[in-house]
Protein backbone atom coordinates (compact mmCIF):
# COMPACT_ATOMS: atom_id res chain seq x y z
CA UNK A 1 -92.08 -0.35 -117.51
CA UNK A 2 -91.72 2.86 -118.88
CA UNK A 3 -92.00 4.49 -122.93
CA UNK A 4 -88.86 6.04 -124.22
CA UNK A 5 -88.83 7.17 -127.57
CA UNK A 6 -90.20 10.55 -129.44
CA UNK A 7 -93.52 11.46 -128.41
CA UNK A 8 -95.99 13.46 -129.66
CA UNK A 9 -97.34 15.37 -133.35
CA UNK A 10 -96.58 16.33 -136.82
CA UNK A 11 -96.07 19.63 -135.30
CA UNK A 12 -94.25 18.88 -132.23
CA UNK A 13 -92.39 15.82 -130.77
CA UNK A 14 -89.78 15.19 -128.21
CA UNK A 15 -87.91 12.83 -127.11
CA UNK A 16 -89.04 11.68 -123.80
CA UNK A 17 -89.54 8.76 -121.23
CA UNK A 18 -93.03 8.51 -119.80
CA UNK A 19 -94.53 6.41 -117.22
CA UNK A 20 -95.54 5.20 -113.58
CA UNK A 21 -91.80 4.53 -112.90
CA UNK A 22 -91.03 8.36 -114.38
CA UNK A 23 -93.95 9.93 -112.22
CA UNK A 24 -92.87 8.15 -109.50
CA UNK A 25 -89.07 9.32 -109.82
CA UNK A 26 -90.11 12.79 -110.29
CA UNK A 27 -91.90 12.44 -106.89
CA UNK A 28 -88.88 11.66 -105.31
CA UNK A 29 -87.00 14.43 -107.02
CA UNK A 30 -89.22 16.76 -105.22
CA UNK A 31 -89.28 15.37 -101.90
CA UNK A 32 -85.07 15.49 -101.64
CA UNK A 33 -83.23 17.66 -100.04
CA UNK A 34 -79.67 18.70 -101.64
CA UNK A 35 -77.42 16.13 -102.41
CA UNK A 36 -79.78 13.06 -101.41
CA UNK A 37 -81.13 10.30 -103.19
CA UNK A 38 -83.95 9.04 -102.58
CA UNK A 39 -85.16 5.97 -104.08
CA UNK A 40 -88.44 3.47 -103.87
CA UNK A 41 -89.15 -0.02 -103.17
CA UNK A 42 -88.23 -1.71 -106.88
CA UNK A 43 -84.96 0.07 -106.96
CA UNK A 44 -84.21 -0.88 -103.27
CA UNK A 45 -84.89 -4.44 -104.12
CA UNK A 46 -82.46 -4.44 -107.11
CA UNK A 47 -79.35 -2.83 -105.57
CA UNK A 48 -79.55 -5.37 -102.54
CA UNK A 49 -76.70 -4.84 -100.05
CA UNK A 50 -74.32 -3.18 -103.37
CA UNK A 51 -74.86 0.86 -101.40
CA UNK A 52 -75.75 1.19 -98.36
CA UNK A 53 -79.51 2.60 -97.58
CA UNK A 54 -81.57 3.81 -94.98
CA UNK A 55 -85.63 3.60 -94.82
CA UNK A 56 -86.71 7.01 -95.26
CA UNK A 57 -90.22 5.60 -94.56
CA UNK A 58 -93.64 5.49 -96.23
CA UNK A 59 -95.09 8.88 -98.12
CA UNK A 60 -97.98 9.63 -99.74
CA UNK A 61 -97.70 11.15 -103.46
CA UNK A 62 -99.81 12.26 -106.03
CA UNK A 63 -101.04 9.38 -108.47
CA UNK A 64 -100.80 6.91 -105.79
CA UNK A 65 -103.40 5.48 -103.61
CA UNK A 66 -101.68 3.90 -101.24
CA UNK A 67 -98.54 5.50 -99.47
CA UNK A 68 -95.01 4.26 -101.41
CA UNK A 69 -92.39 3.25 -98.76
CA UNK A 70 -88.80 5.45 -99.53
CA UNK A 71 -85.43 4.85 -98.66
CA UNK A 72 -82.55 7.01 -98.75
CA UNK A 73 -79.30 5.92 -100.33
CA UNK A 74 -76.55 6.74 -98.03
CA UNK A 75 -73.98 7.56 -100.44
CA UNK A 76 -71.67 10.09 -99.04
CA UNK A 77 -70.50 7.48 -96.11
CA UNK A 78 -70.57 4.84 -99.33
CA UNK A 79 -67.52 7.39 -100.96
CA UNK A 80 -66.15 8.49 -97.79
C-alpha cells in the first residue's frame, strides 16, 4: 500500500508516491549493480514462474528490523 497523489503545502507540493513499498524499492535501487533488478518477496510472489529469478538472499536495510530476503530478476537470459 503506498500514497500517490500531490503531497505537501500551500507553498509547495509535488506529486509523489510515498510509502513502505517506496522505501523499500529505493533500498533495492541502491543495492544494484548496473543493469540488475532486484526485487523483494511481494513482487517475487506475484510474477510466479512469468521471468525467471534468482535468490539474491536476505539483506538488512534501513527501516527494517528484520533482514528482507531479495531476489534478482534474471532478465538478460529472459531476452536473450
Amino acid at each position: 500500500m503506498v500514497t500517490v497523489g500531490y503531497i505537501g503545502t500551500e507553498q509547495r507540493t509535488d506529486y509523489t508516491a510515498i510509502g513502505d513499498a517506496v522505501n523499500l524499492s529505493a533500498r533495492f535501487e541502491k543495492l544494484a549493480q548496473g543493469q540488475q533488478i532486484l526485487i523483494g518477496q511481494s513482487t517475487f510472489d506475484a510474477i510466479g514462474e512469468k521471468l525467471p529469478t534468482r535468490a539474491y538472499g536476505e539483506v538488512q536495510v534501513k527501516g527494517k528490523s528484520e533482514p528482507v530476503q531479495v531476489y534478482e530478476v534474471v532478465w538478460k537470459e529472459a531476452v536473450s
